[in-house]
Protein backbone atom coordinates (compact mmCIF):
# COMPACT_ATOMS: atom_id res chain seq x y z
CA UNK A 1 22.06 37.65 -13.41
CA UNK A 2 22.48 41.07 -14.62
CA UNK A 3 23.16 40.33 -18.33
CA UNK A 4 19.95 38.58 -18.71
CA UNK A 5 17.73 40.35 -20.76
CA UNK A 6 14.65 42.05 -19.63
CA UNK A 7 11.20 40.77 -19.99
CA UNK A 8 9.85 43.26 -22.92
CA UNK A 9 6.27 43.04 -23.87
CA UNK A 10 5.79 42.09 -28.30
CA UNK A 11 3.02 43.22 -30.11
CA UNK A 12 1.85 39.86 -32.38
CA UNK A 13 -1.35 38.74 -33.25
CA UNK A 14 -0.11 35.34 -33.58
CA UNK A 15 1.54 35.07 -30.43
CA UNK A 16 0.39 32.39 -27.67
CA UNK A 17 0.18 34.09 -24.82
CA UNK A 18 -2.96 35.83 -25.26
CA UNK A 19 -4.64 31.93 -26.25
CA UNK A 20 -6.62 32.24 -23.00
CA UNK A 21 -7.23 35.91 -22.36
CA UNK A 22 -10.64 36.46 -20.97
CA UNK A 23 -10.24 33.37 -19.02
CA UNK A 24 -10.53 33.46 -15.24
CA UNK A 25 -8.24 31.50 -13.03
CA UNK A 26 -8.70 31.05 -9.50
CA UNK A 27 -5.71 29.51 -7.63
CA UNK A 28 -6.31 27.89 -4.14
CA UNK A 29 -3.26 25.68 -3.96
CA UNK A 30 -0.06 26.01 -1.86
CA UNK A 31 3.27 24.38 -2.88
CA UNK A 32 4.34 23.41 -6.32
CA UNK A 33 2.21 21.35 -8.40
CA UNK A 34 -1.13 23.22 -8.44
CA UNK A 35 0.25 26.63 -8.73
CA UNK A 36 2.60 25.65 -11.49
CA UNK A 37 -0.95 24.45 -12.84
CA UNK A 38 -2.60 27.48 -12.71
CA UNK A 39 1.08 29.68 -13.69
CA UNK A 40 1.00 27.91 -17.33
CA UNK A 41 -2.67 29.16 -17.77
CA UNK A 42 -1.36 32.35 -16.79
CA UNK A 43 1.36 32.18 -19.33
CA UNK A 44 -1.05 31.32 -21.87
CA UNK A 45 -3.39 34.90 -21.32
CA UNK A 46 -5.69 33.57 -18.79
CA UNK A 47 -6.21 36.36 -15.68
CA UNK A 48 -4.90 34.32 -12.27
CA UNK A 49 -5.64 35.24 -8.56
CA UNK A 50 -3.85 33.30 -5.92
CA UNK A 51 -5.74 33.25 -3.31
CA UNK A 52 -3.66 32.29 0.23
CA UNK A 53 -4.50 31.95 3.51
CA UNK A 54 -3.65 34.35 6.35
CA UNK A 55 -0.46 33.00 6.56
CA UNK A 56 0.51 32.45 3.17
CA UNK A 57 1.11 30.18 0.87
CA UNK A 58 3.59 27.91 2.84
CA UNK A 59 6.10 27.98 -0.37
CA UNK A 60 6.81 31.55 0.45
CA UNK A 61 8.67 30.20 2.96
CA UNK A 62 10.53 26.83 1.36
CA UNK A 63 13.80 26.63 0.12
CA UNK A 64 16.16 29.15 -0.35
CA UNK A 65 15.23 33.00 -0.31
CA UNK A 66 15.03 35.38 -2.88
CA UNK A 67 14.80 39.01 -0.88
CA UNK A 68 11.43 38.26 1.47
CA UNK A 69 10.03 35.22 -0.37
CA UNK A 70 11.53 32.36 -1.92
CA UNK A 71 12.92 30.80 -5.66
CA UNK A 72 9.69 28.33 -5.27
CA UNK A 73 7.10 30.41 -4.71
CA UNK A 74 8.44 33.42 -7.11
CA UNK A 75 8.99 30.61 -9.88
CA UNK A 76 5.44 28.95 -9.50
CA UNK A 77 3.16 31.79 -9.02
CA UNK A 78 4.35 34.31 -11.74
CA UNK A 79 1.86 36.55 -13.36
CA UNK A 80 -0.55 36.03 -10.68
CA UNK A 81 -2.94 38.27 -8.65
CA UNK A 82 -2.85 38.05 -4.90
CA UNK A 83 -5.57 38.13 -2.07
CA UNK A 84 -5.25 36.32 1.18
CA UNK A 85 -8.85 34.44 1.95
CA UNK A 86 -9.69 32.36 5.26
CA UNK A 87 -11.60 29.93 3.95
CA UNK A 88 -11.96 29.11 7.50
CA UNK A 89 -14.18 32.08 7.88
CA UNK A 90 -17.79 32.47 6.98
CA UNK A 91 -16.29 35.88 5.43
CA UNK A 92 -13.76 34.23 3.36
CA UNK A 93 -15.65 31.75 2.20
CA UNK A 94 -18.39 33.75 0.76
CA UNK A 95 -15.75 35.73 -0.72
CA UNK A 96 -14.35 32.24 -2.50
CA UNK A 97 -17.77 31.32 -3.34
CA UNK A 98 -18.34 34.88 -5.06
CA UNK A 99 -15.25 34.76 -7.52
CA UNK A 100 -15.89 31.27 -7.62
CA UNK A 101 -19.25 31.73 -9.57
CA UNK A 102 -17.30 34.16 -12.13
CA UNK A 103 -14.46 31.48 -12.93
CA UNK A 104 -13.58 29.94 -15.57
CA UNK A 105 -10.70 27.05 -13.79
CA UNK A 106 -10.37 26.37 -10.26
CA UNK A 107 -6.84 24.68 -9.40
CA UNK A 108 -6.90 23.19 -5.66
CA UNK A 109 -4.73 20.58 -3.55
CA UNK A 110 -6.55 20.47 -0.50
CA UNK A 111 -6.59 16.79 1.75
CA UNK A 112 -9.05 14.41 0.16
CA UNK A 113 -12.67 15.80 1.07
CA UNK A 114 -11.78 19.05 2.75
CA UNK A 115 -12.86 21.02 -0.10
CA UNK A 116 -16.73 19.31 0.17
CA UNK A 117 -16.67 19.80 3.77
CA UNK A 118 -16.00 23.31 3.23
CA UNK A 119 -18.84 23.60 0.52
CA UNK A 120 -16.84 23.89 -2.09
CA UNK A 121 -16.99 20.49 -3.17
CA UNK A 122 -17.21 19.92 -7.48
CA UNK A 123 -20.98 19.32 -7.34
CA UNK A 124 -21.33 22.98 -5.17
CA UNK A 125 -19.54 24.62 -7.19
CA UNK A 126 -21.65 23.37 -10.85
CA UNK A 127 -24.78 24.13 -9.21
CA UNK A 128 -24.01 27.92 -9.25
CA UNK A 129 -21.24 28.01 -12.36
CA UNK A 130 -21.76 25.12 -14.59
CA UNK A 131 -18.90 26.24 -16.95
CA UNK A 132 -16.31 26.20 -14.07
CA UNK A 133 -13.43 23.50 -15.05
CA UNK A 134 -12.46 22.53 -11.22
CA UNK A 135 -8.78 20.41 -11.09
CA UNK A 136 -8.14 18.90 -7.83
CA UNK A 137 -4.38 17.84 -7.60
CA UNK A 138 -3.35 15.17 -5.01
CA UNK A 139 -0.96 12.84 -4.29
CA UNK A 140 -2.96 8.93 -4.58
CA UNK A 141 -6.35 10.02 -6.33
CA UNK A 142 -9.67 10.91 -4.59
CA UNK A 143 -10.20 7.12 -3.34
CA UNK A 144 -8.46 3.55 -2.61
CA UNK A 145 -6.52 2.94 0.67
CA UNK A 146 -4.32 6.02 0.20
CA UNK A 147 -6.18 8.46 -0.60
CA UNK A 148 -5.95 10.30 3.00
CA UNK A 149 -2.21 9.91 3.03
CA UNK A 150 0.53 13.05 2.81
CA UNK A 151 2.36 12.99 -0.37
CA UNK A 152 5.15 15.15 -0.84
CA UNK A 153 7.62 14.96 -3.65
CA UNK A 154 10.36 12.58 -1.84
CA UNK A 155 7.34 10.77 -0.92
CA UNK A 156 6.40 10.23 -4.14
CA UNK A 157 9.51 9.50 -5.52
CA UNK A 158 9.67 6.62 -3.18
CA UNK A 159 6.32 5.27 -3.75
CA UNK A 160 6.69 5.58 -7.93
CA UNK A 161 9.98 3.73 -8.18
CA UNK A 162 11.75 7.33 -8.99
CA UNK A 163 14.16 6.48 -6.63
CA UNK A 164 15.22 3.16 -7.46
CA UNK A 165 15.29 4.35 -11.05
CA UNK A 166 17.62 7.66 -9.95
CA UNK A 167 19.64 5.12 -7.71
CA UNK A 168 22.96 3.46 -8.81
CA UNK A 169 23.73 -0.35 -8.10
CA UNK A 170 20.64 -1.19 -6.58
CA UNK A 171 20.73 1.88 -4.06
CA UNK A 172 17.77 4.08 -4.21
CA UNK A 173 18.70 7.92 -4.62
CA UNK A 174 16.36 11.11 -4.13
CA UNK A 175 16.27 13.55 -7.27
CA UNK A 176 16.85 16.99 -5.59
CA UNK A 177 14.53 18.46 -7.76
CA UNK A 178 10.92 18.40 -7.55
CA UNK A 179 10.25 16.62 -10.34
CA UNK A 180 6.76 14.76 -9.26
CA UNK A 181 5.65 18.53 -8.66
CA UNK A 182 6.68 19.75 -11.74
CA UNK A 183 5.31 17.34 -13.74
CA UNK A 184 1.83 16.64 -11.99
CA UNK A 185 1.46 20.33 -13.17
CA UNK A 186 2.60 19.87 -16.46
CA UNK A 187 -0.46 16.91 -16.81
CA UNK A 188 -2.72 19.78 -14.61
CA UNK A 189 -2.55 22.36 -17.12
CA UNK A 190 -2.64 20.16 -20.08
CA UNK A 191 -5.96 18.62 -18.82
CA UNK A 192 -7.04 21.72 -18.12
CA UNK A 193 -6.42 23.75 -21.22
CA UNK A 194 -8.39 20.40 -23.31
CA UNK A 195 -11.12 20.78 -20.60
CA UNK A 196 -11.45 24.67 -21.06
CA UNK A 197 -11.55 23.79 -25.01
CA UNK A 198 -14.44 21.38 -24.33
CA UNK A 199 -16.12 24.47 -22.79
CA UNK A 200 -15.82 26.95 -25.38
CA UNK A 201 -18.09 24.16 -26.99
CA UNK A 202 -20.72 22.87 -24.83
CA UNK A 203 -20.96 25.85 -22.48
CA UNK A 204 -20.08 23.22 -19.24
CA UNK A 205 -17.13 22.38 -17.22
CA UNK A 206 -15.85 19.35 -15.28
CA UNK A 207 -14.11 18.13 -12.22
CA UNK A 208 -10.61 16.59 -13.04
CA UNK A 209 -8.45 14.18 -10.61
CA UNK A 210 -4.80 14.99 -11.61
CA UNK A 211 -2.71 12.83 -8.87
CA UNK A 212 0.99 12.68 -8.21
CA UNK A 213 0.80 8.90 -8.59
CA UNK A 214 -0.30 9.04 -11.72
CA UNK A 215 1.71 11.34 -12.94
CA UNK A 216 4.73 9.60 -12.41
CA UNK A 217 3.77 6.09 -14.06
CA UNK A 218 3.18 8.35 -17.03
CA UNK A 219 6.08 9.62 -16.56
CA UNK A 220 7.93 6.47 -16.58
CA UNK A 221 5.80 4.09 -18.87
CA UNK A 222 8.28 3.33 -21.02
CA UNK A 223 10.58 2.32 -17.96
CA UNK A 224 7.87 0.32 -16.41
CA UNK A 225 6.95 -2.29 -19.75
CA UNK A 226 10.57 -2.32 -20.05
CA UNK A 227 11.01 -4.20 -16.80
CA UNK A 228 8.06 -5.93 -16.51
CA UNK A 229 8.91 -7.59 -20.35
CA UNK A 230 12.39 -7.79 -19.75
CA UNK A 231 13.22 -8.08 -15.69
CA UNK A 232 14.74 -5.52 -13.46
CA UNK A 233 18.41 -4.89 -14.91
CA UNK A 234 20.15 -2.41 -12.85
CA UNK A 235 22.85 -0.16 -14.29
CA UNK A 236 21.55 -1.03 -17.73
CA UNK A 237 21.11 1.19 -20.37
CA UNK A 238 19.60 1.01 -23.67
CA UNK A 239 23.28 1.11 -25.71
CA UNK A 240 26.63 0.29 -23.53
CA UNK A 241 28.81 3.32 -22.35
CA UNK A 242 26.20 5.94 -22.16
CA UNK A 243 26.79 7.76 -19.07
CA UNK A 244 28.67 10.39 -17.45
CA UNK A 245 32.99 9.75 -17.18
CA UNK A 246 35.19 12.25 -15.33
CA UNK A 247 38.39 12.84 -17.29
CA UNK A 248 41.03 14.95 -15.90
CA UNK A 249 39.58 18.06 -15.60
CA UNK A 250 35.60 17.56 -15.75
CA UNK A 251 32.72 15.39 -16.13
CA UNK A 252 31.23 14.58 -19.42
CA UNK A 253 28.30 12.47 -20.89
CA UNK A 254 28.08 10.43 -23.90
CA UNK A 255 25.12 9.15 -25.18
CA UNK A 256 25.64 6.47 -28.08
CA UNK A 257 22.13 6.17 -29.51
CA UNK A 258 23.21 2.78 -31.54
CA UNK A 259 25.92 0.28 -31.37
CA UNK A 260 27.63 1.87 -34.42
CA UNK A 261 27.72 5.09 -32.15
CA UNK A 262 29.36 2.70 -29.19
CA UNK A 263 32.24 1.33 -31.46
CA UNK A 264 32.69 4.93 -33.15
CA UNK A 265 33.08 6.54 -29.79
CA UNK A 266 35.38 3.69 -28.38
CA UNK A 267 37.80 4.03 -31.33
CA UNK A 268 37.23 7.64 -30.86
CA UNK A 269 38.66 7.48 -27.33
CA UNK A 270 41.38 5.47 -28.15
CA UNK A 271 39.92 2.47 -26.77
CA UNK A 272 39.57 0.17 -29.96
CA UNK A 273 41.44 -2.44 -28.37
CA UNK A 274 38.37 -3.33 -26.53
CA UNK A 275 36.30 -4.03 -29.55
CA UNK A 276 38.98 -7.18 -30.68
CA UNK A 277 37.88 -10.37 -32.23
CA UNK A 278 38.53 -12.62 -29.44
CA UNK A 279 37.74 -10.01 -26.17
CA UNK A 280 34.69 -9.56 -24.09
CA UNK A 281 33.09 -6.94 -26.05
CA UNK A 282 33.20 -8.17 -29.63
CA UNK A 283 29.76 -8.15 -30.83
CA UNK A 284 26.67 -5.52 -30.10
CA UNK A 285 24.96 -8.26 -27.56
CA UNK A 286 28.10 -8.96 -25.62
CA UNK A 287 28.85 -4.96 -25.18
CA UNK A 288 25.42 -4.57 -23.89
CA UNK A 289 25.38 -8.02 -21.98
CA UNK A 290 28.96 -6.91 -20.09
CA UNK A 291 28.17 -2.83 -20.43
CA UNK A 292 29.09 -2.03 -16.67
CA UNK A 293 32.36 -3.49 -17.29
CA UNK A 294 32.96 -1.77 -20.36
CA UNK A 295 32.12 1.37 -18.82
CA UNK A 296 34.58 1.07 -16.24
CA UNK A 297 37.14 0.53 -18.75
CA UNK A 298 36.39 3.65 -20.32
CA UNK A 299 36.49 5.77 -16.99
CA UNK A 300 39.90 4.23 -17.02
CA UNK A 301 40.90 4.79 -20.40
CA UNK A 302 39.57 8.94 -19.97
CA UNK A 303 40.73 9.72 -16.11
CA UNK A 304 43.91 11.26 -17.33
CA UNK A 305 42.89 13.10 -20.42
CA UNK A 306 41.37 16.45 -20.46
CA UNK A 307 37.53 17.14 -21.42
CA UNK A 308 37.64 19.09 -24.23
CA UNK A 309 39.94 16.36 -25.86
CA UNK A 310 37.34 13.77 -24.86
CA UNK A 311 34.65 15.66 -26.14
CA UNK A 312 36.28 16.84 -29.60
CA UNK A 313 36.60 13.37 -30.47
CA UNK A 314 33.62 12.29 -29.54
CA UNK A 315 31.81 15.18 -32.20
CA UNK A 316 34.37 14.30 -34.49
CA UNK A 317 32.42 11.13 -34.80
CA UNK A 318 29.10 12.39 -34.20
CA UNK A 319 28.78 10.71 -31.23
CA UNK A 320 26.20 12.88 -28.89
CA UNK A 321 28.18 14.23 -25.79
CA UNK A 322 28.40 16.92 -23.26
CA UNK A 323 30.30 18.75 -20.51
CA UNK A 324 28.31 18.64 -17.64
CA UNK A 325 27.87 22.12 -16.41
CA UNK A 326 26.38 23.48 -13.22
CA UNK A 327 23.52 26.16 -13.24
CA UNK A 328 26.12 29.26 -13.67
CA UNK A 329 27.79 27.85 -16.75
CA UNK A 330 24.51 26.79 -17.94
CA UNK A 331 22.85 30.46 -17.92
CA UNK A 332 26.20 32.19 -19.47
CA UNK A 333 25.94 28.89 -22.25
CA UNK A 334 26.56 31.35 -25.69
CA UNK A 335 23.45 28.64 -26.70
CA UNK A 336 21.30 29.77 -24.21
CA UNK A 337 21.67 33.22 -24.47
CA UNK A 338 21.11 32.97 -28.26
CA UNK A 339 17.99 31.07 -27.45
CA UNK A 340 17.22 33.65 -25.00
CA UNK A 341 15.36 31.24 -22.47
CA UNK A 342 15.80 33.16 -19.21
CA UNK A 343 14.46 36.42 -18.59
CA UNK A 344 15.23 39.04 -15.32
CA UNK A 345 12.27 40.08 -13.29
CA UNK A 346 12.52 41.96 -10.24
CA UNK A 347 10.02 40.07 -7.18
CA UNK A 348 7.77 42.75 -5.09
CA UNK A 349 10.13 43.65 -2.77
CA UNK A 350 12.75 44.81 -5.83
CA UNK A 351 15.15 41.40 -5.60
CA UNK A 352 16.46 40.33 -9.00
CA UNK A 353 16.01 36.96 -10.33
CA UNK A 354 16.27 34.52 -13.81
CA UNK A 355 13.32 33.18 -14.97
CA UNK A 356 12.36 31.02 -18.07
CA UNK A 357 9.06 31.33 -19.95
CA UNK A 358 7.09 28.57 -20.67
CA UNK A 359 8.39 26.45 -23.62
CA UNK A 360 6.83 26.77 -27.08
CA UNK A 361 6.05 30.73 -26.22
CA UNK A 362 7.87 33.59 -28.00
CA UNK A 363 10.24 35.51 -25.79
CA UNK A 364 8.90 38.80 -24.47
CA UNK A 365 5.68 39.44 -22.02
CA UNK A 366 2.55 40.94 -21.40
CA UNK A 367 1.83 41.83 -18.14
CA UNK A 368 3.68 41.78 -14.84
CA UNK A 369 5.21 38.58 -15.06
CA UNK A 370 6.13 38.48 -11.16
CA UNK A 371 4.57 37.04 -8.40
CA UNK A 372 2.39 38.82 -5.81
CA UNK A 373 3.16 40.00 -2.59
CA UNK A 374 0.82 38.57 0.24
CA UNK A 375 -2.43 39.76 -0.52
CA UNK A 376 -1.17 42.73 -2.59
CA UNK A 377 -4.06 43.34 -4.88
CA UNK A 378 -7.09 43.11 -1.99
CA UNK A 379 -7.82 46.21 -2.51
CA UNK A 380 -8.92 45.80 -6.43
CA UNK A 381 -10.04 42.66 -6.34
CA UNK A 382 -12.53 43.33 -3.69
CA UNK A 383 -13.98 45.92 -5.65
CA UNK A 384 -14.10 44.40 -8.95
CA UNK A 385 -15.56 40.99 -7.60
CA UNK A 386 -17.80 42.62 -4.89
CA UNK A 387 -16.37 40.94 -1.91
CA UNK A 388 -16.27 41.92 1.62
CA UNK A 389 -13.59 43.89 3.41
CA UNK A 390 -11.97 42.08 5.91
């Protein structure tokens, strides 16, 4: 982690991340998906305050720690301004109300109706700032018969069909990655960066429903009119082979994106016996008609060779491949440090740790790029928004 290059701040008009400066962000979501909502906005100039509850934002305490907090919450609130609110409180909630009326975005994954209840509902919140953009993140949409439900991530990844589609032979598997976070705030910020445009026009903003549901049948659309034209094929891919083999010392992919790349590879391998005249696998509709078969011929044909002899031959024949590597060998990659994706910060408390700037921005910061301690900058926001000590 120590040979990572340090975030250094680049002096460019042209650069991105100053697209939304004078923009006001205020974050009331815990967890993943709304905060990496309001993070990207952050990224992309606009000033952020997290505002948590007493006891935090419950993501300071998921997953594994990094010094006092935690790889989730430093990774999803970067760049952000902190001040703990109880909304629960007539005190806190004026206080939301106040910045409220001065914002620009308002990110929030409360249950279904507990942000009306509290006052705070869209139509409050025009009445006072009519150029507020308000995204509400949830997991099944703001009505229908599931709209009250909990949705977490393996929730969702049941409910979506991620799980069947991760799975192997007809087994479901969980993705141990949030991905349904991730993405729902990938859609978040997108929707609102176009709604933010809208209001640099016509002076107003808007409510948007970004859902978790959603999220993930646009995620896998092209998955979904596959089956539904073509039936539910399991262990099917689009060209025969692709996948990951283990030869003797590793695991590698290919990834044959034709059937001239499938023949090419097998002959590659050594396995052009399996492409005869009169065998199984002679044309392109039988290879991808018998392609779990043919696979496991493969894995038998590579067990006992060694990776980089795999993978040589593959390139030789520009057939797309890989070494799969773990998270270590993927940081000290002599690719990724050219491309200079991660970046060290240091988290409040001092603790090192990698972190990757938003894609499409140059490298080098403005700003703190770390996250805030609990309610670390009370003091200054109180003053500069006029709220109440508490």
């Amino acid at each position: 982690m120590d040979s990572l290059p340090a975030s250094a701040a680049v002096d460019d008009p042209l650069r991105l991340d100053d697209a939304l400066e004078g923009m006001l962000v205020v974050d009331l979501s815990q967890g993943i998906a709304g905060p990496y909502c309001a993070a990207l906005l952050g990224e992309l100039g606009a000033r952020v305050i997290k505002v948590e509850p007493p006891g935090g934002d419950w993501a300071r305490r998921a997953g594994g720690s990094v010094g006092s907090s935690s790889a989730i919450f430093e990774t999803f609130n970067r760049g952000k301004q902190g001040i703990v609110l109880d909304l629960k409180s007539a005190a806190g909630l004026a206080d939301a109300k106040r910045l409220l009326r001065q914002a620009d975005v308002v990110v929030e994954n409360a249950r279904v109706g507990a942000m009306a209840r509290l006052g705070l509902g869209y139509p409050e919140l025009a009445a006072e700032n009519e150029r507020l953009v308000c995204v509400s993140v949830s997991g099944f949409g703001q009505s229908g018969p599931y709209a009250a439900r909990a949705a977490t991530d393996t929730v969702m990844q049941a409910f979506t069909g991620i799980a069947m589609a991760a799975g192997n032979n007809g087994q479901p598997a969980r993705l141990r990655l949030a991905i349904v976070d991730v993405v729902t705030g990938l859609y978040a910020s997108q929707a609102a960066t176009a709604a933010l445009m809208k209001q640099l026009r016509t002076g107003r903003g808007r409510w948007i429903d970004v859902n978790l549901t959603h999220a993930m049948a646009a995620l896998q659309a092209y998955r979904i009119a596959d089956i539904l034209a073509n039936g539910p094929a399991p262990d099917t891919e689009a060209f025969a082979i692709v996948g990951l083999y283990r030869a003797r010392d590793g695991v590698f992919s290919i990834s044959a994106a034709s059937d001239a790349q499938v023949c090419a590879a097998l002959v590659a391998l050594g396995c052009e016996a399996m492409l005869a005249p009169d065998g199984p696998f002679s044309t392109a509709a039988e290879r991808r008609q018998h392609q779990q078969r043919l696979r496991q011929e493969v894995a038998r044909a590579v067990e006992t060779r060694a990776l980089d002899d795999c993978t040589r031959a593959l390139e030789q024949v520009q057939v797309p491949c890989q070494a799969v590597l773990d998270y270590t060998r993927f940081l000290a990659d002599p690719q990724v440090v050219s491309m200079g994706l991660f970046e060290r910060i240091r988290t409040a408390d001092g603790t090192g740790m990698p972190a990757v700037r938003m894609p499409g921005l140059e490298p080098g910061r403005r700003g703190d790029s770390r996250s805030p301690a609990l309610d670390e900058h009370a003091a200054q926001l109180r003053a500069q928004y006029f709220l109440e000590k508490q």
